[in-house]
PDB file of N, CA and C in Angstrom:
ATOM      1  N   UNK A   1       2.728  19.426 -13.608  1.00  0.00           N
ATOM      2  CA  UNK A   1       3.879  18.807 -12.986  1.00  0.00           C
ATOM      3  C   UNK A   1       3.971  17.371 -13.478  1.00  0.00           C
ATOM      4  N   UNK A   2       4.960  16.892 -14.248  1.00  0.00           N
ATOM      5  CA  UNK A   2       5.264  15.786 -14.307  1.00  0.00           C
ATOM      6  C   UNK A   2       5.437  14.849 -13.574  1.00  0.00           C
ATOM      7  N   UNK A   3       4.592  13.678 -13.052  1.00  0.00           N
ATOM      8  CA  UNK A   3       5.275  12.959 -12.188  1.00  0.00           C
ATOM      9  C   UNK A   3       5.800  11.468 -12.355  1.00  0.00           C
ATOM     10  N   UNK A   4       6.102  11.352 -13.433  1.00  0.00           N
ATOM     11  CA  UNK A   4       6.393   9.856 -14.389  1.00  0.00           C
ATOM     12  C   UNK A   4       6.660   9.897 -15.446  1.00  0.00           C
ATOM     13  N   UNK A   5       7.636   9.911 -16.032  1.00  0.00           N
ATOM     14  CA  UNK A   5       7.957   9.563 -17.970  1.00  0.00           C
ATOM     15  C   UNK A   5       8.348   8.459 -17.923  1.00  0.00           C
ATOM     16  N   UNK A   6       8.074   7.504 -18.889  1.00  0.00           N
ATOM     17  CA  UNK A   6       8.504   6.217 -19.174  1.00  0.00           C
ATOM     18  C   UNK A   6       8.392   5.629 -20.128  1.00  0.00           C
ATOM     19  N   UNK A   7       9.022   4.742 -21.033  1.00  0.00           N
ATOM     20  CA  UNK A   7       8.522   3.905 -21.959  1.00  0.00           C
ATOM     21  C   UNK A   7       8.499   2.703 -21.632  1.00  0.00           C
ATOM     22  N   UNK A   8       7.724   2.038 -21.877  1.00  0.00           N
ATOM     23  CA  UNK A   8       6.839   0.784 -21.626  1.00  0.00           C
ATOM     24  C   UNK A   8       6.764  -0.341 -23.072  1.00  0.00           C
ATOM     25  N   UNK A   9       7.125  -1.450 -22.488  1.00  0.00           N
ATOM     26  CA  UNK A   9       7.452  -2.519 -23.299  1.00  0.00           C
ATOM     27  C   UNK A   9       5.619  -3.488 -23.152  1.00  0.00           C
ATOM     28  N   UNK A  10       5.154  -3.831 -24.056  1.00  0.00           N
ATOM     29  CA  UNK A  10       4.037  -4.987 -23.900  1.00  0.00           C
ATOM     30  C   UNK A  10       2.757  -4.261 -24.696  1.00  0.00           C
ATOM     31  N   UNK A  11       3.046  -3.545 -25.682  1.00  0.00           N
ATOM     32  CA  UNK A  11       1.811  -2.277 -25.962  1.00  0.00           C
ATOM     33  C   UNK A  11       1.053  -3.472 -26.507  1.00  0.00           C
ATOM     34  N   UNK A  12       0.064  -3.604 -26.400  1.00  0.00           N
ATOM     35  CA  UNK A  12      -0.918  -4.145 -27.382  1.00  0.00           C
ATOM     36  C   UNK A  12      -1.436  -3.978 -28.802  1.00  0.00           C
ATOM     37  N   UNK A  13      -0.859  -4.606 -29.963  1.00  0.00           N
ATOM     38  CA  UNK A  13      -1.312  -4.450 -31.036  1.00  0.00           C
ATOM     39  C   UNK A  13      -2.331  -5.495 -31.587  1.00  0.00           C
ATOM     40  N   UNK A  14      -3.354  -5.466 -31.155  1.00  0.00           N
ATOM     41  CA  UNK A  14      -4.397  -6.627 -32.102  1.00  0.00           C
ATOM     42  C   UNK A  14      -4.761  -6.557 -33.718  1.00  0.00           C
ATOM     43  N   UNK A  15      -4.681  -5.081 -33.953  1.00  0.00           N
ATOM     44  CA  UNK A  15      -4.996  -5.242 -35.490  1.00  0.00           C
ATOM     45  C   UNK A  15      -3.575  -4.864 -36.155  1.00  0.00           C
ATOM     46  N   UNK A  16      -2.321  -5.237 -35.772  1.00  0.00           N
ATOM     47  CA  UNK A  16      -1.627  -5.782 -36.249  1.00  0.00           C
ATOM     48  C   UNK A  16      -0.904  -4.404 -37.252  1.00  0.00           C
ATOM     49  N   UNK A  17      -1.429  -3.049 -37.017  1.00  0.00           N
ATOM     50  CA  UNK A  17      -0.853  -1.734 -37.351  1.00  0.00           C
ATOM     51  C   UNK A  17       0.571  -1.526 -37.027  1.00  0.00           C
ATOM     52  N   UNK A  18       1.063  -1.313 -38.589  1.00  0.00           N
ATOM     53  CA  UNK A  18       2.731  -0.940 -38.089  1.00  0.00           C
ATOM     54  C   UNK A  18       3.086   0.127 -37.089  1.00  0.00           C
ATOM     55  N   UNK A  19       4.077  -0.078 -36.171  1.00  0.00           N
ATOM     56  CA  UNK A  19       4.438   0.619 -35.178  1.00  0.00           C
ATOM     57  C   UNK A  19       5.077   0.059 -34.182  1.00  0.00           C
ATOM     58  N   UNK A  20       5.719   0.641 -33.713  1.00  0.00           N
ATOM     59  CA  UNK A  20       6.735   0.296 -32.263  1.00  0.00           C
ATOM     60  C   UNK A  20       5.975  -0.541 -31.333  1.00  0.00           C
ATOM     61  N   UNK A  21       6.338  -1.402 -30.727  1.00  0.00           N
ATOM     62  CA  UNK A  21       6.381  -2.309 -29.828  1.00  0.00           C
ATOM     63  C   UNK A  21       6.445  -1.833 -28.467  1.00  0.00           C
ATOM     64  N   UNK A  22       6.750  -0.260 -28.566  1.00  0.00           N
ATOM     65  CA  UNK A  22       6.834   0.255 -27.298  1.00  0.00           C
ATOM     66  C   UNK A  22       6.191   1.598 -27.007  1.00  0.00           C
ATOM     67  N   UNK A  23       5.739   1.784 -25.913  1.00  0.00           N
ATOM     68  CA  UNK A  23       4.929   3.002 -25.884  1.00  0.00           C
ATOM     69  C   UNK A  23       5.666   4.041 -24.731  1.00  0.00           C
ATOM     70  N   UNK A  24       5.472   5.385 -25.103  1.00  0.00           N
ATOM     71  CA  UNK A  24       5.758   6.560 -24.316  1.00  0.00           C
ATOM     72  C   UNK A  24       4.807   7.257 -23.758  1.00  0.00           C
ATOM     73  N   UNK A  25       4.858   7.172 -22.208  1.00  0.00           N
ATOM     74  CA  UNK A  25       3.877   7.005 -21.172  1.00  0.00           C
ATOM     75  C   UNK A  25       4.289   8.049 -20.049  1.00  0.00           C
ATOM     76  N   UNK A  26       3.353   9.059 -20.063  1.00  0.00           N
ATOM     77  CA  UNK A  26       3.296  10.142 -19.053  1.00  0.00           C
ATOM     78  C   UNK A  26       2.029  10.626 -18.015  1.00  0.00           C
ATOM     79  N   UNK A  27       2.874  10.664 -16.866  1.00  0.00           N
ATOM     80  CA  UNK A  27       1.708  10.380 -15.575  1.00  0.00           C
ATOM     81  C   UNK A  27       1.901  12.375 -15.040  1.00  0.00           C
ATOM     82  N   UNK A  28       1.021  13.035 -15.475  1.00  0.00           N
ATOM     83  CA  UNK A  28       0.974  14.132 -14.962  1.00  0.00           C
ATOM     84  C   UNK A  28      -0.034  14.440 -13.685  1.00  0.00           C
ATOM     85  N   UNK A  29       0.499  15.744 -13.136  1.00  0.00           N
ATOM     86  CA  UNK A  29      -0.265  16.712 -12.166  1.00  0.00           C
ATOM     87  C   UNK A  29      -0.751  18.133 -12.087  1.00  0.00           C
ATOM     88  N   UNK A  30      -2.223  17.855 -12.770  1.00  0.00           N
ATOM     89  CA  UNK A  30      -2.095  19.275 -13.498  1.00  0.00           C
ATOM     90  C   UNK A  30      -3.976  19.464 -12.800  1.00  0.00           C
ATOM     91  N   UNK A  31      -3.950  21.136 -12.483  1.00  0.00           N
ATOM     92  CA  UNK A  31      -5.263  21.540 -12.365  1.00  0.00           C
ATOM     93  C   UNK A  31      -5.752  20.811 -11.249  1.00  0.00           C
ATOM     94  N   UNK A  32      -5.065  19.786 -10.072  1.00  0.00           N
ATOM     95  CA  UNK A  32      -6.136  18.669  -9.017  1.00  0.00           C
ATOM     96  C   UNK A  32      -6.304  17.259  -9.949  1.00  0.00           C
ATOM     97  N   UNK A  33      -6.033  16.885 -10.644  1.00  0.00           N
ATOM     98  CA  UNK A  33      -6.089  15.812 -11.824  1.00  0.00           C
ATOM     99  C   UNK A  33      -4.572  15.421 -11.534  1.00  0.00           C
ATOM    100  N   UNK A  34      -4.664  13.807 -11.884  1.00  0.00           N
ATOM    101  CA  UNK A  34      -3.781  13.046 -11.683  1.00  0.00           C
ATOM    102  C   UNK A  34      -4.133  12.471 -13.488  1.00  0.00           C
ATOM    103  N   UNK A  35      -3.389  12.974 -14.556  1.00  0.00           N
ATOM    104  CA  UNK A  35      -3.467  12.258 -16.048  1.00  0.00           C
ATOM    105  C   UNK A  35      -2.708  11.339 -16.431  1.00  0.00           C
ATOM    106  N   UNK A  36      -3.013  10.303 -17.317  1.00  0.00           N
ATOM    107  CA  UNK A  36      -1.986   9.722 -18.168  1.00  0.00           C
ATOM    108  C   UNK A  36      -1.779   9.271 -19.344  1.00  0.00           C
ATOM    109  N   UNK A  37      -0.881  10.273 -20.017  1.00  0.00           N
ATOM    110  CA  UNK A  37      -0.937  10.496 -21.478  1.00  0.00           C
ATOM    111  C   UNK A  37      -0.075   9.608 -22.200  1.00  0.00           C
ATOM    112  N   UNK A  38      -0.396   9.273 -23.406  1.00  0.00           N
ATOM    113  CA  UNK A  38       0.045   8.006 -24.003  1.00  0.00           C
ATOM    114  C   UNK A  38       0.307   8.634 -25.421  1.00  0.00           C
ATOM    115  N   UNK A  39       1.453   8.342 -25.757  1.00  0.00           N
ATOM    116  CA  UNK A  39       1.730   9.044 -27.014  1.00  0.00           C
ATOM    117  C   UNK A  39       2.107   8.202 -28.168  1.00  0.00           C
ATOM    118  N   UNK A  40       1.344   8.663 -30.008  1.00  0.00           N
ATOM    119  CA  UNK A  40       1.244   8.249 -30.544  1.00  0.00           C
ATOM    120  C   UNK A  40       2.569   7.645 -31.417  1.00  0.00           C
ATOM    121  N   UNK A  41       3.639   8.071 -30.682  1.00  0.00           N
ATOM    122  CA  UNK A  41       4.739   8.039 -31.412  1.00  0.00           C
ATOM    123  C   UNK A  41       5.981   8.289 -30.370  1.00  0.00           C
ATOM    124  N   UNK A  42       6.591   6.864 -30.292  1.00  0.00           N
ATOM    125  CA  UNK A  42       7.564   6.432 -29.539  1.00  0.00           C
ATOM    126  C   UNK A  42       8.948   8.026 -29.151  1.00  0.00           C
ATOM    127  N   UNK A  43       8.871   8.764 -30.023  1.00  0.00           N
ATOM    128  CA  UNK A  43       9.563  10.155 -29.632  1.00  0.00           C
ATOM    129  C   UNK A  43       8.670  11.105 -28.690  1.00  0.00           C
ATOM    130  N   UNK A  44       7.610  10.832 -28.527  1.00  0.00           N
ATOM    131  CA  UNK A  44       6.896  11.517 -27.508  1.00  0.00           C
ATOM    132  C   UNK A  44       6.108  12.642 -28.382  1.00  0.00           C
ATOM    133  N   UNK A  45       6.284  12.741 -29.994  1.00  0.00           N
ATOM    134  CA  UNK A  45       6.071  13.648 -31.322  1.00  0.00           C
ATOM    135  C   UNK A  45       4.293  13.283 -30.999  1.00  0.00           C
ATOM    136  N   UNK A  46       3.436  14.194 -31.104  1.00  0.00           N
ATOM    137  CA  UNK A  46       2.175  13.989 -31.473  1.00  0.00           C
ATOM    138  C   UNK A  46       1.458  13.825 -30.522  1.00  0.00           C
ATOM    139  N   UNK A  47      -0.169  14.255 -30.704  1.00  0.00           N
ATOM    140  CA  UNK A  47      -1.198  14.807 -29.670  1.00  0.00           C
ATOM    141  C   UNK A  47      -1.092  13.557 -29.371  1.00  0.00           C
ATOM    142  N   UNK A  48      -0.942  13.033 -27.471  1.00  0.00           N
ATOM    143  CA  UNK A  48      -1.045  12.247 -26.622  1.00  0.00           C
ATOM    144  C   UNK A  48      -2.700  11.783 -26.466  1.00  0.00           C
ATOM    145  N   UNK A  49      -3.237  10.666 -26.054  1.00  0.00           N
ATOM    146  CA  UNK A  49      -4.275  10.508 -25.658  1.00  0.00           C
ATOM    147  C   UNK A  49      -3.855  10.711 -24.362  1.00  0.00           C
ATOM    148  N   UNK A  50      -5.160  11.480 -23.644  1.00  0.00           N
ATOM    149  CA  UNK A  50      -5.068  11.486 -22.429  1.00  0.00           C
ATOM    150  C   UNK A  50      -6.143  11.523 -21.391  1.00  0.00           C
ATOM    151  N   UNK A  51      -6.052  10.388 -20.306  1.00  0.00           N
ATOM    152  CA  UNK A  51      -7.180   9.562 -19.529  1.00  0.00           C
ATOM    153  C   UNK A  51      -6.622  10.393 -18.264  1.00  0.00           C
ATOM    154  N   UNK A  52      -7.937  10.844 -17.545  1.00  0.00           N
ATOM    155  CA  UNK A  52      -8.358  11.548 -15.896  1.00  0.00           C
ATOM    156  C   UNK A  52      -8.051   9.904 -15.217  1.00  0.00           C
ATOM    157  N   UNK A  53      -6.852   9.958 -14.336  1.00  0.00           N
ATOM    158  CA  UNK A  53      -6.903   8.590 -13.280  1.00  0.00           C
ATOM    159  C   UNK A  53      -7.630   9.004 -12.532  1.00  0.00           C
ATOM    160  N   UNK A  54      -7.339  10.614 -11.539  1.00  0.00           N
ATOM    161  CA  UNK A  54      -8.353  10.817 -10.304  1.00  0.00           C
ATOM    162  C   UNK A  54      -8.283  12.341 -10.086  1.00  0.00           C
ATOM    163  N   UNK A  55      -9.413  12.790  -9.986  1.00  0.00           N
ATOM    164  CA  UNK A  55      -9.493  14.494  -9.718  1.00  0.00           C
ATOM    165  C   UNK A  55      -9.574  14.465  -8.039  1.00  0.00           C
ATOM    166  N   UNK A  56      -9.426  16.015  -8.295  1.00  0.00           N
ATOM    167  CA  UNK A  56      -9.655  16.421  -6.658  1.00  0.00           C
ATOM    168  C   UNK A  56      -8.410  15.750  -6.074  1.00  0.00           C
ATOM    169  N   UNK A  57      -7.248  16.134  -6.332  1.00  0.00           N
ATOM    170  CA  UNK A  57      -6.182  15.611  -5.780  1.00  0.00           C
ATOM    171  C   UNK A  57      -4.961  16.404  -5.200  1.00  0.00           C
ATOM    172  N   UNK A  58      -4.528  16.958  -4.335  1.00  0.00           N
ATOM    173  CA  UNK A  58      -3.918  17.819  -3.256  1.00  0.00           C
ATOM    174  C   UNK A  58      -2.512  17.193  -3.140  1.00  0.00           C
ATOM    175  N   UNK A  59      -1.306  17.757  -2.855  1.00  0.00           N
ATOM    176  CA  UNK A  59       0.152  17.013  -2.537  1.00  0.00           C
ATOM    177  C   UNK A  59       0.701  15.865  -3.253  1.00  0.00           C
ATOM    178  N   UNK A  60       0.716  15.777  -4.240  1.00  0.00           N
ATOM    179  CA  UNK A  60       0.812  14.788  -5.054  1.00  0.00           C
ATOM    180  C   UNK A  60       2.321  14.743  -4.992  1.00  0.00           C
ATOM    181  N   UNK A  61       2.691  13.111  -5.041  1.00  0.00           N
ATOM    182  CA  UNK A  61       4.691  13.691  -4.716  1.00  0.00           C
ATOM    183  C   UNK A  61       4.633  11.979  -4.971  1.00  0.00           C
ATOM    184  N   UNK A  62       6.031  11.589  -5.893  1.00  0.00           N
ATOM    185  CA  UNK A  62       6.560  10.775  -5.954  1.00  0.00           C
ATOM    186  C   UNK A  62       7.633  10.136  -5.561  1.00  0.00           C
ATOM    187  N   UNK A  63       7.936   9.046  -5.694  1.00  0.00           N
ATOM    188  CA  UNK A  63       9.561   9.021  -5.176  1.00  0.00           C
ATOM    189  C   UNK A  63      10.000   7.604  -5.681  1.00  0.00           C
ATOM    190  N   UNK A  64      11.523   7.268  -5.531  1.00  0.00           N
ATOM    191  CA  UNK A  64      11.620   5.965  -6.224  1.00  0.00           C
ATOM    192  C   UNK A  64      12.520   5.203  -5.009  1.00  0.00           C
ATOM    193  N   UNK A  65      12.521   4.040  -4.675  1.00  0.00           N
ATOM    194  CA  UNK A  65      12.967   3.430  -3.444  1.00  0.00           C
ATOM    195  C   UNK A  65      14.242   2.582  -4.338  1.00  0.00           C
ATOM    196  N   UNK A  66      14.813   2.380  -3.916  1.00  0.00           N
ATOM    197  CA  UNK A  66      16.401   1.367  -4.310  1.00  0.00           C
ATOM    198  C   UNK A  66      17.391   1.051  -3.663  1.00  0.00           C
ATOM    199  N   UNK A  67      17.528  -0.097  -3.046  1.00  0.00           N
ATOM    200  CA  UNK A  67      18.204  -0.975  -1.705  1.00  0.00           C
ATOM    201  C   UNK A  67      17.977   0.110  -0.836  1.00  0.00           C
ATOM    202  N   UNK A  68      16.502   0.081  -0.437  1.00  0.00           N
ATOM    203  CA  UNK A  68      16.349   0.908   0.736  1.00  0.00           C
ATOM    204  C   UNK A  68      16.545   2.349   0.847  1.00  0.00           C
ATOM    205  N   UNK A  69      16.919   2.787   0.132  1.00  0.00           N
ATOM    206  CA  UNK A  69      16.419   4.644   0.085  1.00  0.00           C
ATOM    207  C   UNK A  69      15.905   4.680  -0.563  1.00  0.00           C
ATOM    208  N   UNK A  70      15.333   6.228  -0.463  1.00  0.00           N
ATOM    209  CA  UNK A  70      14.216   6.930  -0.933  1.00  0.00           C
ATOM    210  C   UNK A  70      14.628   8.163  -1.919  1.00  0.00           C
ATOM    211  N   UNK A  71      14.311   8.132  -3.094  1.00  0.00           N
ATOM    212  CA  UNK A  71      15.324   9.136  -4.486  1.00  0.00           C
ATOM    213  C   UNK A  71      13.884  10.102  -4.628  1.00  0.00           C
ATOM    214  N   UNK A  72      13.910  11.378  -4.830  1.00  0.00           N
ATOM    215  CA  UNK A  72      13.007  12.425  -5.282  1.00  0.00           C
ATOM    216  C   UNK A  72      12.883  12.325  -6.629  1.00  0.00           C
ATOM    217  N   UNK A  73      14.339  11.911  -7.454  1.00  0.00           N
ATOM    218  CA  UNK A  73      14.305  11.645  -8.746  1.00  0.00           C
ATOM    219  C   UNK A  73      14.881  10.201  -9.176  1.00  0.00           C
ATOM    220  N   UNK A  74      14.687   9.917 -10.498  1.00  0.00           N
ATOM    221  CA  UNK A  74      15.473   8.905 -10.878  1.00  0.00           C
ATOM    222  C   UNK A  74      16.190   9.178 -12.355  1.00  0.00           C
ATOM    223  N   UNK A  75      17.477   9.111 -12.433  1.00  0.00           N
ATOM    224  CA  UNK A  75      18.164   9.337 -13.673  1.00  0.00           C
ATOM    225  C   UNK A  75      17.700   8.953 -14.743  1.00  0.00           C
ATOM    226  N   UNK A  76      17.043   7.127 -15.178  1.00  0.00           N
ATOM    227  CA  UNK A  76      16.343   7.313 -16.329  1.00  0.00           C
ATOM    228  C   UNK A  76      17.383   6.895 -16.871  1.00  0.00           C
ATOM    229  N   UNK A  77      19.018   6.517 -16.839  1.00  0.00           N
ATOM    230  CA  UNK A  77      19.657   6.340 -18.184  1.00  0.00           C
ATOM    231  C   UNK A  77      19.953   4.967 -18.376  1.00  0.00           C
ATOM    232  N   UNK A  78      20.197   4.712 -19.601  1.00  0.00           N
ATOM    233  CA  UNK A  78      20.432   3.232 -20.001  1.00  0.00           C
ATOM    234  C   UNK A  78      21.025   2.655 -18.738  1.00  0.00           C
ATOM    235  N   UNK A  79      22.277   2.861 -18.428  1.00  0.00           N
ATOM    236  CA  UNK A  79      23.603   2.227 -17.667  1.00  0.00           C
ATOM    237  C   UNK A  79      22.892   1.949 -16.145  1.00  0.00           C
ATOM    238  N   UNK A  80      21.628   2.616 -15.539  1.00  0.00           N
ATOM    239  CA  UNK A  80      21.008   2.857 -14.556  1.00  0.00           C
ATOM    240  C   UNK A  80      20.458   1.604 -14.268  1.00  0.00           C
ATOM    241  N   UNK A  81      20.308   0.908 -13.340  1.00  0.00           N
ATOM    242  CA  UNK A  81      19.030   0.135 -13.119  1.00  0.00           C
ATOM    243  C   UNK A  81      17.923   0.675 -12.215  1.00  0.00           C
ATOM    244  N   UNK A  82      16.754  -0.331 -12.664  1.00  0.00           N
ATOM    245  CA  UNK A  82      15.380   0.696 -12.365  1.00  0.00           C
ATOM    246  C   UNK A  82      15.578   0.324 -10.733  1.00  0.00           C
ATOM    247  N   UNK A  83      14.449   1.210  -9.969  1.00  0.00           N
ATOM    248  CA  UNK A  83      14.513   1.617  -8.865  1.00  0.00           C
ATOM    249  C   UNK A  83      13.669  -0.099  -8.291  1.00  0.00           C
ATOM    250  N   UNK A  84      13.731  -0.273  -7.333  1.00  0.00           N
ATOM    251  CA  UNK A  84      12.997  -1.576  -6.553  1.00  0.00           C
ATOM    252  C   UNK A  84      11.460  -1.489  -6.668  1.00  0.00           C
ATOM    253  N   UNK A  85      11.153   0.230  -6.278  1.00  0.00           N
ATOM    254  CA  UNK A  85       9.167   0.738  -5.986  1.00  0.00           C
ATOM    255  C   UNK A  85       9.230   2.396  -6.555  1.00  0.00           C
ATOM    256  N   UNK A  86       8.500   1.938  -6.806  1.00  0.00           N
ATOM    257  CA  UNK A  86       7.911   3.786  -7.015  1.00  0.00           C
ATOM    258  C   UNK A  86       7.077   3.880  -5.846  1.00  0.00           C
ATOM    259  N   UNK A  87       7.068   4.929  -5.271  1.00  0.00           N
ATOM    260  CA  UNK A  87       5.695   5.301  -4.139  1.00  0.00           C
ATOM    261  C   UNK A  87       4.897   6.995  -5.104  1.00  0.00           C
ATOM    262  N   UNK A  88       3.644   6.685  -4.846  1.00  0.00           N
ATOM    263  CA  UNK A  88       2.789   7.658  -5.068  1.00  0.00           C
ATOM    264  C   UNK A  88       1.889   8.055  -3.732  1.00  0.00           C
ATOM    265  N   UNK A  89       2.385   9.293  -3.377  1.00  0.00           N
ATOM    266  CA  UNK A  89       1.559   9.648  -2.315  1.00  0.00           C
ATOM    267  C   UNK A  89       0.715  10.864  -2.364  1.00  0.00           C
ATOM    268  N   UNK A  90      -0.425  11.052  -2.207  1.00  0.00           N
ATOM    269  CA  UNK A  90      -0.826  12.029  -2.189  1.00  0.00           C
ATOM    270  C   UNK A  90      -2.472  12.340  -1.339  1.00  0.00           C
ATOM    271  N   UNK A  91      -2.927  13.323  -1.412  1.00  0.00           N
ATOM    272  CA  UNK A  91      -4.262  13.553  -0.343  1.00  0.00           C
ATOM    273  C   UNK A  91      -5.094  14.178  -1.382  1.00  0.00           C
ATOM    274  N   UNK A  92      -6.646  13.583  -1.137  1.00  0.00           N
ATOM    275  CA  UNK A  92      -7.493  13.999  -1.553  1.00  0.00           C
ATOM    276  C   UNK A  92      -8.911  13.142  -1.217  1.00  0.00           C
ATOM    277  N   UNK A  93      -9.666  14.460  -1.209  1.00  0.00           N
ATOM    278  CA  UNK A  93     -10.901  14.645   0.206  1.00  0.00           C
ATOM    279  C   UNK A  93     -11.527  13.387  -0.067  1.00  0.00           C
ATOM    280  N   UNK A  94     -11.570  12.568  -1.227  1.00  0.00           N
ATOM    281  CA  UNK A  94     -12.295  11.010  -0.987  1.00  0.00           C
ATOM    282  C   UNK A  94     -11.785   9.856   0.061  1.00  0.00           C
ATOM    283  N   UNK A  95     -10.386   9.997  -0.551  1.00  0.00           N
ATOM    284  CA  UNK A  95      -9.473   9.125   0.152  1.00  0.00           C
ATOM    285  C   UNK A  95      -8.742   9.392   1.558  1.00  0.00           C
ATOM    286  N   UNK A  96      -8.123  10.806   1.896  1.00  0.00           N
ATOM    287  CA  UNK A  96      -7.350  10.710   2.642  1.00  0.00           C
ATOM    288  C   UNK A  96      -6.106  11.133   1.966  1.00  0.00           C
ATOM    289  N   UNK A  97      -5.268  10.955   2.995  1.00  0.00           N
ATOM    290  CA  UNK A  97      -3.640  11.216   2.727  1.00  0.00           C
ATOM    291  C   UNK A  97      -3.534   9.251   2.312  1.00  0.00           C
ATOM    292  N   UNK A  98      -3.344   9.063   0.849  1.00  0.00           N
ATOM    293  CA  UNK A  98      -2.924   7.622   0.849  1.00  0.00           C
ATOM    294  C   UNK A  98      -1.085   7.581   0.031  1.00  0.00           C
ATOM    295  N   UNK A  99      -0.753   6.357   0.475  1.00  0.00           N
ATOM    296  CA  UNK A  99       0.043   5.987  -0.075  1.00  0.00           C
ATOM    297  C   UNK A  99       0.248   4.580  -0.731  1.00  0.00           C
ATOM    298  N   UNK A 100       0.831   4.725  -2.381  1.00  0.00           N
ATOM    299  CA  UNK A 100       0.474   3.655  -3.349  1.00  0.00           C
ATOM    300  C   UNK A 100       1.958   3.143  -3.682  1.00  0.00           C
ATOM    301  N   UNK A 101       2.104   1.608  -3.441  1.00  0.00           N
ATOM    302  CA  UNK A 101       3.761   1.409  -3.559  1.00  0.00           C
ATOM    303  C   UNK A 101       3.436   0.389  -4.618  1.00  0.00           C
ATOM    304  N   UNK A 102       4.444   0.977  -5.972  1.00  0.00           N
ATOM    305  CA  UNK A 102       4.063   0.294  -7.164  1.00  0.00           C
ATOM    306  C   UNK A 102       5.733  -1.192  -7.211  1.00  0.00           C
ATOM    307  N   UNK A 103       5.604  -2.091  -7.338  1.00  0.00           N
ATOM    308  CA  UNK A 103       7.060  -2.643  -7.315  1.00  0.00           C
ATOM    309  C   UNK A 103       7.516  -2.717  -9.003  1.00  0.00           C
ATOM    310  N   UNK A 104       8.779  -2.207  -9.466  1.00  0.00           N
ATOM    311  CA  UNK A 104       9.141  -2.369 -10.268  1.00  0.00           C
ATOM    312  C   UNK A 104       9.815  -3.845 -10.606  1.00  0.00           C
ATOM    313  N   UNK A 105       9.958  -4.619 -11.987  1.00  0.00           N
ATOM    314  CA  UNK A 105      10.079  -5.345 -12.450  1.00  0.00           C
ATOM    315  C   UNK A 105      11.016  -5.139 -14.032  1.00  0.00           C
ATOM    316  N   UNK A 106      12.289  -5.659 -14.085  1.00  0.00           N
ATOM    317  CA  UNK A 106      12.620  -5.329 -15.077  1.00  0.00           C
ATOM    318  C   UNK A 106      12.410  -6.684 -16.185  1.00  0.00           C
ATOM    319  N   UNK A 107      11.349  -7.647 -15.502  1.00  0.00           N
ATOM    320  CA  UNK A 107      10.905  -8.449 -16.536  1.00  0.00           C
ATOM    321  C   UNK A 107      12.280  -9.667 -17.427  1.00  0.00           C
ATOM    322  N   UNK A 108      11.653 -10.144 -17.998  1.00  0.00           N
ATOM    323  CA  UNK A 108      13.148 -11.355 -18.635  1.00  0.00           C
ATOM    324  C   UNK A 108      13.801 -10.371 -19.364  1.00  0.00           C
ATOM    325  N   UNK A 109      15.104 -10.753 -19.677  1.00  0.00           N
ATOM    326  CA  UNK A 109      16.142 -10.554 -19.654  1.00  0.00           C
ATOM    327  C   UNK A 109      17.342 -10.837 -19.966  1.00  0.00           C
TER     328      UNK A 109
END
């Protein structure tokens, strides 16, 4: 289950390797695992690296907040502006039922 696609502006290049400035970034829900795969090529083309955030994870559900409601989805298109928070909620036997409110930032501009 997908629960995040995004591309992301600030990638880090230290050794200075040609390539996009921007990275394509996916937060899955797969197997009790919460992943997030990072792909080598700004089209989303090519084997993703992909890092375990947290296993053992039950109800996993997102949502996006914007002047005060609560969206199941978010459109994603240019003309759109981004949502105010993302919330990540979900249960699992370390933690509990938690909830994680990320604030979005559309940065300068």
């Amino acid at each position: 289950q997908v629960l995040l696609r995004l591309t992301r502006a600030g990638w880090s290049n230290p050794e200075g390797r040609p390539r996009a400035s921007l990275q394509r970034v996916v937060y899955v829900a797969v197997d009790g695992r919460i992943e997030r795969k990072v792909y080598p090529d700004l089209t989303g083309a090519g084997t993703p690296l992909t890092q375990t955030l947290l296993e053992d994870t039950r109800e996993v559900r997102i949502a996006f907040v914007a002047s005060g409601r609560t969206f199941a989805a978010w459109p994603g298109e240019a003309a759109q502006p981004l949502p105010d928070a993302v919330t990540l909620e979900l249960t699992a036997p370390r933690f509990g039922r938690t909830t994680q409110w990320f604030l979005v930032g559309g940065g300068p501009g």
